[in-house]
Protein backbone atom coordinates (compact mmCIF):
# COMPACT_ATOMS: atom_id res chain seq x y z
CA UNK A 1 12.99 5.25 13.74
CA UNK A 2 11.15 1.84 14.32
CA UNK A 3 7.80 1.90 14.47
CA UNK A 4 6.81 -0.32 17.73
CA UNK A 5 4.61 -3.26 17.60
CA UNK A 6 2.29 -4.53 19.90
CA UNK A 7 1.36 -8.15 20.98
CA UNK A 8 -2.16 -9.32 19.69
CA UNK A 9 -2.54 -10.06 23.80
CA UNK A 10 -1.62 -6.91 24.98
CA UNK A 11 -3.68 -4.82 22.85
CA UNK A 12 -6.75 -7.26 24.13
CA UNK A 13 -5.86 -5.87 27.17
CA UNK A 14 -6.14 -2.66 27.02
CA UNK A 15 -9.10 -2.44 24.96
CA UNK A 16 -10.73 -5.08 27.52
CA UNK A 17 -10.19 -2.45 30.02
CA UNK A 18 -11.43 0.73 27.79
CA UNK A 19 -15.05 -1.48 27.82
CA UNK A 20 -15.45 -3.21 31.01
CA UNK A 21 -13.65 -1.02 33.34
CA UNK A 22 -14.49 2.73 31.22
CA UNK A 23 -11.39 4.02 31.30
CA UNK A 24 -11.07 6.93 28.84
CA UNK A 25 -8.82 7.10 25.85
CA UNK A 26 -6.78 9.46 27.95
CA UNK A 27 -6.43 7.77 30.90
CA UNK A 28 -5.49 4.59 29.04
CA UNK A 29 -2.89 6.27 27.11
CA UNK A 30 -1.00 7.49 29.80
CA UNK A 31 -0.87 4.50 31.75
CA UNK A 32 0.76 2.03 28.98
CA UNK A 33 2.58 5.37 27.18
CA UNK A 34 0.36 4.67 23.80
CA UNK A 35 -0.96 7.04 21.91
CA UNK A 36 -4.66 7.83 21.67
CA UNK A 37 -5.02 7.37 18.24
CA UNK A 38 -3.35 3.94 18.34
CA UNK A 39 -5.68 2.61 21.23
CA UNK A 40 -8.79 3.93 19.11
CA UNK A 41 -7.57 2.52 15.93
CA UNK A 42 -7.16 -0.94 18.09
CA UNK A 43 -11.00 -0.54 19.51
CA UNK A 44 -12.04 0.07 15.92
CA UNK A 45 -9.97 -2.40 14.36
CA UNK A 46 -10.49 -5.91 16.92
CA UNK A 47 -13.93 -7.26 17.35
CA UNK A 48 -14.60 -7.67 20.83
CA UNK A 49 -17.97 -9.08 22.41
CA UNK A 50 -19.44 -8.20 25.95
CA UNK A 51 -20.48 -12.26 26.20
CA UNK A 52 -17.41 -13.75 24.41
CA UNK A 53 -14.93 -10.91 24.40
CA UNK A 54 -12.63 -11.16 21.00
CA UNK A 55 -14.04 -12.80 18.44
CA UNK A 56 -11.34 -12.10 16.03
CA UNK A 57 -10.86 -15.93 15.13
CA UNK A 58 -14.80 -15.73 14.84
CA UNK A 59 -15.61 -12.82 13.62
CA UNK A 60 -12.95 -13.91 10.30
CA UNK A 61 -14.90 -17.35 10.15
CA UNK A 62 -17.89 -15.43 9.46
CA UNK A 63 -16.72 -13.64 6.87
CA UNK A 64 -15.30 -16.20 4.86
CA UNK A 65 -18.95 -17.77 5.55
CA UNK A 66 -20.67 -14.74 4.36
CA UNK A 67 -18.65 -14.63 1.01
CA UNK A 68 -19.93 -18.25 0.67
CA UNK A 69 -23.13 -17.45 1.07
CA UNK A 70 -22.76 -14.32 -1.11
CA UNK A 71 -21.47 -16.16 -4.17
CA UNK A 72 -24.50 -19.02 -3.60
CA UNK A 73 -26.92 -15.90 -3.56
CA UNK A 74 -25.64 -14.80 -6.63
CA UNK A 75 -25.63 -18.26 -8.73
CA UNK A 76 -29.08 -18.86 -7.43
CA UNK A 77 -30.63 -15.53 -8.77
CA UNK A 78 -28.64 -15.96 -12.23
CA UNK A 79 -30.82 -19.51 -12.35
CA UNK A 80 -33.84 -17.66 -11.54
CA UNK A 81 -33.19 -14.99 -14.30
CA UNK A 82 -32.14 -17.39 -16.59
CA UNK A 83 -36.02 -19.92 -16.01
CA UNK A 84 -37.97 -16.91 -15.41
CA UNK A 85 -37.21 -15.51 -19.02
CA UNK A 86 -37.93 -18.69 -21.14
């Protein structure tokens, strides 16, 4: 059996309702015919912001940023290391 997908859209809307309207897991699952575990694993899984609501686009922006800065961090200290020991 085929495992069903889900459009990116869709599953913005029902996790848009689980935090502005408060509907439960339970609730939510027997309206669209999902299971639980799938809407939870969508919560967990797409950032979503109370101002800005998803932020996926953003939210992978900032990592690719962060990695940046991460490898900078690192060269920087090996300099440091490297002066502070001559």
């Amino acid at each position: 059996m085929k495992r069903k997908t889900y459009p990116l859209e869709f599953k913005k809307k029902v996790i848009d309702e689980w935090y502005t309207k408060g509907k439960s897991l339970k609730v939510l699952s027997d309206e669209y015919g999902i299971a639980k575990a799938t809407i939870n694993y969508w919560i967990k899984s797409i950032p979503y912001d109370k101002d800005n609501n998803f932020t996926l686009n953003n939210h992978k922006i900032l990592l690719k940023r962060l990695k940046e800065v991460e490898k900078e961090n690192f060269k920087l200290k090996t300099i440091i290391s490297m002066l502070t020991m001559q």
